[in-house]
C-alpha atoms as a PDB file:
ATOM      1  CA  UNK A   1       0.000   0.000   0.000  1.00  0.00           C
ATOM      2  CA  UNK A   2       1.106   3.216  -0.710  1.00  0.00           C
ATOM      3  CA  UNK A   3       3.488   4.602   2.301  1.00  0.00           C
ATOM      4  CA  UNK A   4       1.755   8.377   2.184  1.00  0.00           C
ATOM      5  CA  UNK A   5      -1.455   6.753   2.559  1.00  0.00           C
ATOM      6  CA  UNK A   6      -0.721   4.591   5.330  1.00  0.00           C
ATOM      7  CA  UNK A   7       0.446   7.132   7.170  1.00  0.00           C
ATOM      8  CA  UNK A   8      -2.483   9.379   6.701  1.00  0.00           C
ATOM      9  CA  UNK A   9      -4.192   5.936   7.832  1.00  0.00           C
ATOM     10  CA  UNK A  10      -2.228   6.139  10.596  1.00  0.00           C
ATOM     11  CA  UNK A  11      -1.877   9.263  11.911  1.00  0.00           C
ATOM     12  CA  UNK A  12      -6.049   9.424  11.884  1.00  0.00           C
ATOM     13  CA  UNK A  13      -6.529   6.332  13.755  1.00  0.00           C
ATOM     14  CA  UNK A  14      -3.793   7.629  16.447  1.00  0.00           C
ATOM     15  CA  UNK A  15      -5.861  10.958  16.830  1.00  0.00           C
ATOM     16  CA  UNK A  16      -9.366   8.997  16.850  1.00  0.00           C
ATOM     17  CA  UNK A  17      -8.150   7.062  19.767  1.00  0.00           C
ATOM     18  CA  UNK A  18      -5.280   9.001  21.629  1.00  0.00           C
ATOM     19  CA  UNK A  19      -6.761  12.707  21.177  1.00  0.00           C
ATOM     20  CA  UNK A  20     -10.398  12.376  20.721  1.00  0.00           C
ATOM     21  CA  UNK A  21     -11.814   8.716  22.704  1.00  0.00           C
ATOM     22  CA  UNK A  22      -9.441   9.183  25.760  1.00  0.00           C
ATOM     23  CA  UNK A  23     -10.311  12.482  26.741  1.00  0.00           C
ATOM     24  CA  UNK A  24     -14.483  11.855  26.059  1.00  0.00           C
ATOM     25  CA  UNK A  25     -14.107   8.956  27.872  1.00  0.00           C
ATOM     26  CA  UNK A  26     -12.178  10.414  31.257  1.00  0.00           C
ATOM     27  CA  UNK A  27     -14.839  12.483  30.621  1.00  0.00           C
ATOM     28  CA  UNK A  28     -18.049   9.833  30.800  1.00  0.00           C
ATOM     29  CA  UNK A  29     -16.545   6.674  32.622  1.00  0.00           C
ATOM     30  CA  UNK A  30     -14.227   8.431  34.887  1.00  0.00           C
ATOM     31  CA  UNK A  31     -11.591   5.551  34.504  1.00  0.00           C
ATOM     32  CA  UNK A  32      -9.801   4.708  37.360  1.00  0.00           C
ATOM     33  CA  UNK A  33      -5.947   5.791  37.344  1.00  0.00           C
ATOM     34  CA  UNK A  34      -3.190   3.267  37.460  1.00  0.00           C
ATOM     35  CA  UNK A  35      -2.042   3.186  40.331  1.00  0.00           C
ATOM     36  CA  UNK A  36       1.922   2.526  39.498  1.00  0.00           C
ATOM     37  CA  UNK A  37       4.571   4.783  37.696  1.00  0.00           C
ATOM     38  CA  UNK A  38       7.323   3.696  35.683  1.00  0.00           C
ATOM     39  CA  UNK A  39       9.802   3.152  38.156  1.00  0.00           C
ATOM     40  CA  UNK A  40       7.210   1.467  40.388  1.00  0.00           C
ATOM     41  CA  UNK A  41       6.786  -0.662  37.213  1.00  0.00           C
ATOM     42  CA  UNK A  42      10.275  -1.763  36.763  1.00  0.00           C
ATOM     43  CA  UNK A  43      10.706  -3.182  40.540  1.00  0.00           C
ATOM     44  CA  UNK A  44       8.511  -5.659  39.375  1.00  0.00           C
ATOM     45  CA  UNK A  45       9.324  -9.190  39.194  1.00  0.00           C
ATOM     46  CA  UNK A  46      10.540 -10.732  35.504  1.00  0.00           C
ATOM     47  CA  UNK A  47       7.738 -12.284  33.878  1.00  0.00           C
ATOM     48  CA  UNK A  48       4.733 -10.394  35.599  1.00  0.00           C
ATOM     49  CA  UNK A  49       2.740  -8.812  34.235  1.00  0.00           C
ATOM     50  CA  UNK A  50       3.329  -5.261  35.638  1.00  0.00           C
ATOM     51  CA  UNK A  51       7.467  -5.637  34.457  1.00  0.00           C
ATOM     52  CA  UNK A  52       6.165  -7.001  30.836  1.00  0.00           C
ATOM     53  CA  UNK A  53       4.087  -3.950  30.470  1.00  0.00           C
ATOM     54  CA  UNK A  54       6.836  -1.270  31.576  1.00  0.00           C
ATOM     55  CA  UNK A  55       9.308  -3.502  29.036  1.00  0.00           C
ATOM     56  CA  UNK A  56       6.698  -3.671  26.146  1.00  0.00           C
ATOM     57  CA  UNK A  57       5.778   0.154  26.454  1.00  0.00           C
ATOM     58  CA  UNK A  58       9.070   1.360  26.483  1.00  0.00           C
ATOM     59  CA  UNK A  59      10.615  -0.812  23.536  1.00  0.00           C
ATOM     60  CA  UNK A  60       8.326   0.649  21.811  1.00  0.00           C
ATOM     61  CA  UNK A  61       8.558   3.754  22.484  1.00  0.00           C
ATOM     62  CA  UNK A  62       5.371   4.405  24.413  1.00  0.00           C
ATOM     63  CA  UNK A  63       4.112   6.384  27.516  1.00  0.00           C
ATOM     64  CA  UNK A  64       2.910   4.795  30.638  1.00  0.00           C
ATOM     65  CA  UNK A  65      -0.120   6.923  30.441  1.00  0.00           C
ATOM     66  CA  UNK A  66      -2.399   6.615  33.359  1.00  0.00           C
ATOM     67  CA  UNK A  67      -5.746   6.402  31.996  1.00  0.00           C
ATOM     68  CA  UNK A  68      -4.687   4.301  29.124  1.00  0.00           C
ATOM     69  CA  UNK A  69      -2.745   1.634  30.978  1.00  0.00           C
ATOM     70  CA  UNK A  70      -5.588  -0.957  30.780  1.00  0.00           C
ATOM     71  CA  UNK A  71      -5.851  -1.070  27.495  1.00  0.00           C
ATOM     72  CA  UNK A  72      -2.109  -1.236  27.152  1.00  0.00           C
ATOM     73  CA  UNK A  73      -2.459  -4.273  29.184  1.00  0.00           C
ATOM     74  CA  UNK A  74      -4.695  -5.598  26.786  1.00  0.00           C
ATOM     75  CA  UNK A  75      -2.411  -5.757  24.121  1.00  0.00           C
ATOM     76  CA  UNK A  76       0.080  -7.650  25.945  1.00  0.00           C
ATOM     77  CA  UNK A  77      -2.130 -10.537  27.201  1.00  0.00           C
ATOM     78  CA  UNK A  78      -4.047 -10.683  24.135  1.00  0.00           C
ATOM     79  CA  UNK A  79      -1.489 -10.375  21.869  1.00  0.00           C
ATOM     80  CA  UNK A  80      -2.058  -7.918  19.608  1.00  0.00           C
ATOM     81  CA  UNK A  81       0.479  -5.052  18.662  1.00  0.00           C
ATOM     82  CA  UNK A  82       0.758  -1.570  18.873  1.00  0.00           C
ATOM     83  CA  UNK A  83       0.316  -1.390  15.307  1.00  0.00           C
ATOM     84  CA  UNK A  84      -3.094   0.065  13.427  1.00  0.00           C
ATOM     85  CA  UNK A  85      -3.482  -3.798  12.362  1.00  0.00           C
ATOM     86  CA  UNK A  86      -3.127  -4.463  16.139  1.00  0.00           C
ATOM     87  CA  UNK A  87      -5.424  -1.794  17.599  1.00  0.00           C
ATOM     88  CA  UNK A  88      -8.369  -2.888  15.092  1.00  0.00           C
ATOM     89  CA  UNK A  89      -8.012  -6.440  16.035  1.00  0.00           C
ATOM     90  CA  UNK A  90      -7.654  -5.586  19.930  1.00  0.00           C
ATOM     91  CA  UNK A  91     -11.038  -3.622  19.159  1.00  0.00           C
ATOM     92  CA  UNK A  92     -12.364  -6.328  17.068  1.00  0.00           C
ATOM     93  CA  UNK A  93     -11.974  -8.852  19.946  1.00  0.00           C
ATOM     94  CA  UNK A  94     -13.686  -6.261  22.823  1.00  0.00           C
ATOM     95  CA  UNK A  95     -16.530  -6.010  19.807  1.00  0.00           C
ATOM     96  CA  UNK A  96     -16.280 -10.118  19.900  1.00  0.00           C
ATOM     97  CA  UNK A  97     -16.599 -10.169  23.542  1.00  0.00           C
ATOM     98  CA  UNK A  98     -19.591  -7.847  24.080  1.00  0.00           C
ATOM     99  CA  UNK A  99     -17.514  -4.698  24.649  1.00  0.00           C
ATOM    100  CA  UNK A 100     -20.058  -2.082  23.143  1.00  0.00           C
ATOM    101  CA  UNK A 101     -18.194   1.028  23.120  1.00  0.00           C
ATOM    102  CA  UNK A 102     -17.950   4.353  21.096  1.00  0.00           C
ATOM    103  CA  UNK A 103     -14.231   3.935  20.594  1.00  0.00           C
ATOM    104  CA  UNK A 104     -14.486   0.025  20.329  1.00  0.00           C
ATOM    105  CA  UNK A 105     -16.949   0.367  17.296  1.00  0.00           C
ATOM    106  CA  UNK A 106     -15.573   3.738  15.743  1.00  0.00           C
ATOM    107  CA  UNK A 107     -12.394   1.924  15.520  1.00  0.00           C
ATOM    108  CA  UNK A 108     -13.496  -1.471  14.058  1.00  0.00           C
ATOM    109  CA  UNK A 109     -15.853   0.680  12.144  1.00  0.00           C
ATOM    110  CA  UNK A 110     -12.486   2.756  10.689  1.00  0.00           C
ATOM    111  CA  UNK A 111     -10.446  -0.369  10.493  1.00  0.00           C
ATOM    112  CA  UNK A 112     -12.909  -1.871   8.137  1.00  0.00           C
ATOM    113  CA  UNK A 113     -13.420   1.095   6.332  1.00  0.00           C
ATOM    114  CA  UNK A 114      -9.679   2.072   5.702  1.00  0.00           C
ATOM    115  CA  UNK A 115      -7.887  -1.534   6.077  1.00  0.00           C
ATOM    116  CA  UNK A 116      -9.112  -4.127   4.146  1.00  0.00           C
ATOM    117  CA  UNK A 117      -6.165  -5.969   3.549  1.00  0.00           C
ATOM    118  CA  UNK A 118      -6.363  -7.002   7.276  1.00  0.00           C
ATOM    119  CA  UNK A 119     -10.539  -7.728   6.726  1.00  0.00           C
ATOM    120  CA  UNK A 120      -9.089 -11.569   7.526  1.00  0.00           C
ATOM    121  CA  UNK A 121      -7.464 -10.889  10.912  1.00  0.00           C
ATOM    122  CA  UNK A 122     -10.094  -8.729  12.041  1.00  0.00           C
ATOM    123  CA  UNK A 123     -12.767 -11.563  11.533  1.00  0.00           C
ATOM    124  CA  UNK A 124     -10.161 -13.828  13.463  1.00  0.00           C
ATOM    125  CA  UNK A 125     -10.080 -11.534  16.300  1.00  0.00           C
ATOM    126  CA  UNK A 126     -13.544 -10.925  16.336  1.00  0.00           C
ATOM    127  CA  UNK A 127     -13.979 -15.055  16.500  1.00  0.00           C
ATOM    128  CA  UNK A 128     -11.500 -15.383  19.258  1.00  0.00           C
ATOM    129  CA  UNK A 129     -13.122 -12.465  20.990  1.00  0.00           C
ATOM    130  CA  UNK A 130     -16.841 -14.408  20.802  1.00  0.00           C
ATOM    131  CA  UNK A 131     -15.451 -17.561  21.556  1.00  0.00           C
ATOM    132  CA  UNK A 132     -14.078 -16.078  25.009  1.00  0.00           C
ATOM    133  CA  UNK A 133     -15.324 -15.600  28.300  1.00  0.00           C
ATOM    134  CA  UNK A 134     -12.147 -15.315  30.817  1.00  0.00           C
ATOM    135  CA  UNK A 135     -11.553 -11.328  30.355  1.00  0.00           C
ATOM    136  CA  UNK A 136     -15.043  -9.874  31.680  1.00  0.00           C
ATOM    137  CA  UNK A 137     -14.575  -9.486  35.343  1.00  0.00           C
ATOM    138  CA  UNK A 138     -11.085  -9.209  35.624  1.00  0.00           C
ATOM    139  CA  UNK A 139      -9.871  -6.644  38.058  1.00  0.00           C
ATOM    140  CA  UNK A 140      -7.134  -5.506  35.828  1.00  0.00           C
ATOM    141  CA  UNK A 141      -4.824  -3.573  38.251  1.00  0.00           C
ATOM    142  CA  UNK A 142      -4.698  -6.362  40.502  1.00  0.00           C
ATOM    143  CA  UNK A 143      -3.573  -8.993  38.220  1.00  0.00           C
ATOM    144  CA  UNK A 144      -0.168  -6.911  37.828  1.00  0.00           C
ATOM    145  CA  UNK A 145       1.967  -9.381  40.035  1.00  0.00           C
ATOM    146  CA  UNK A 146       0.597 -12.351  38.247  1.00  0.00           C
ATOM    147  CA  UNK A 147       2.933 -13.787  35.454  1.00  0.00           C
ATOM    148  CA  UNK A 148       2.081 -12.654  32.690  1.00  0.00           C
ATOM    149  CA  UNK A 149       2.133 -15.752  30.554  1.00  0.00           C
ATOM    150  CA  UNK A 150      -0.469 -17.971  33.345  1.00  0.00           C
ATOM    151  CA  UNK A 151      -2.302 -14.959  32.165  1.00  0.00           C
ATOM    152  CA  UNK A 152      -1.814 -15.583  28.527  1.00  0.00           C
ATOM    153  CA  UNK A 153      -2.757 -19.311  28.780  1.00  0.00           C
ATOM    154  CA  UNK A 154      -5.618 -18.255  30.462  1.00  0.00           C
ATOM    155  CA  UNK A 155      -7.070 -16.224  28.267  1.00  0.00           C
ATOM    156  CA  UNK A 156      -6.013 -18.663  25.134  1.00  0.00           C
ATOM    157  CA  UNK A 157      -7.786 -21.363  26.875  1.00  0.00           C
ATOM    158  CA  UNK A 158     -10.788 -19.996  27.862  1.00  0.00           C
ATOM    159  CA  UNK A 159     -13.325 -20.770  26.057  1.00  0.00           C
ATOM    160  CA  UNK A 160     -17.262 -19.775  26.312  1.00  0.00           C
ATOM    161  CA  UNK A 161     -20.038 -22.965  26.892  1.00  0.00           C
ATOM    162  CA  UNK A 162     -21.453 -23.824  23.608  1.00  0.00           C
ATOM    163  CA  UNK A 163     -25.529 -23.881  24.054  1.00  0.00           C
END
């Protein structure tokens, strides 16, 4: 695809999400703050989950921001980059899972809309999201000290009862 317009792509799904859903949704939900900085982070044990996200954010080049850390945790358990591909199939998977959202549909809505060479993966995730029942009632912040790949398993694992 031509580099100009993936960037354009780009740039408008980092501004849907970063500069437009965050702020309306401090706004609305009034989101509970992380409760760790960076430096609280890295004290963590290798492997957990709270020292996988302070590795993952900062290879690539990311903020610990403290309204946003949940779904930053997200991507790390569920395995989905930072990319646009990975942010549309993170959202595609909350869609999956019965996370109705403005910024959960806008963004499978733009994804669909502007990247349909990934139309494939985002059906996958959307699957995988259906099919799963593990993430619902997770109290995110607490699960910090747990290793992060238990975590992983669990979630790959966990399936919903077929009726």
């Amino acid at each position: 695809m031509n580099k100009v317009i993936t960037k354009i792509r780009s740039a408008i799904l980092v501004y849907l999400t970063h500069h437009m859903a965050l702020p309306i949704l401090q706004l609305i939900r009034k989101p509970l703050k992380f409760p760790y900085n960076q430096e609280q982070l890295k004290q963590f044990p290798e492997g957990s989950l709270g020292k996988d996200l302070i590795t993952m954010l900062e290879r690539k080049k990311l903020q610990l921001l403290p309204y946003y850390a949940k779904h930053d945790i997200k991507h790390l358990l569920l395995q989905y980059d930072t990319t646009d591909e990975g942010e549309v199939c993170l959202q595609c998977f909350m869609l999956g899972n019965r996370h109705l959202s403005f910024p959960v549909v806008a963004t499978v809505l733009y994804g669909f809309v502007t990247m349909p060479e990934y139309w494939g993966k985002f059906k996958q995730a959307y699957k995988r999201g259906y099919k799963n029942k593990c993430m619902q009632d997770w109290q995110w912040f607490t699960l910090l000290h747990q290793p992060t790949q238990l975590l992983i398993n669990k979630i790959n694992n966990c399936k919903k009862n077929e009726d």
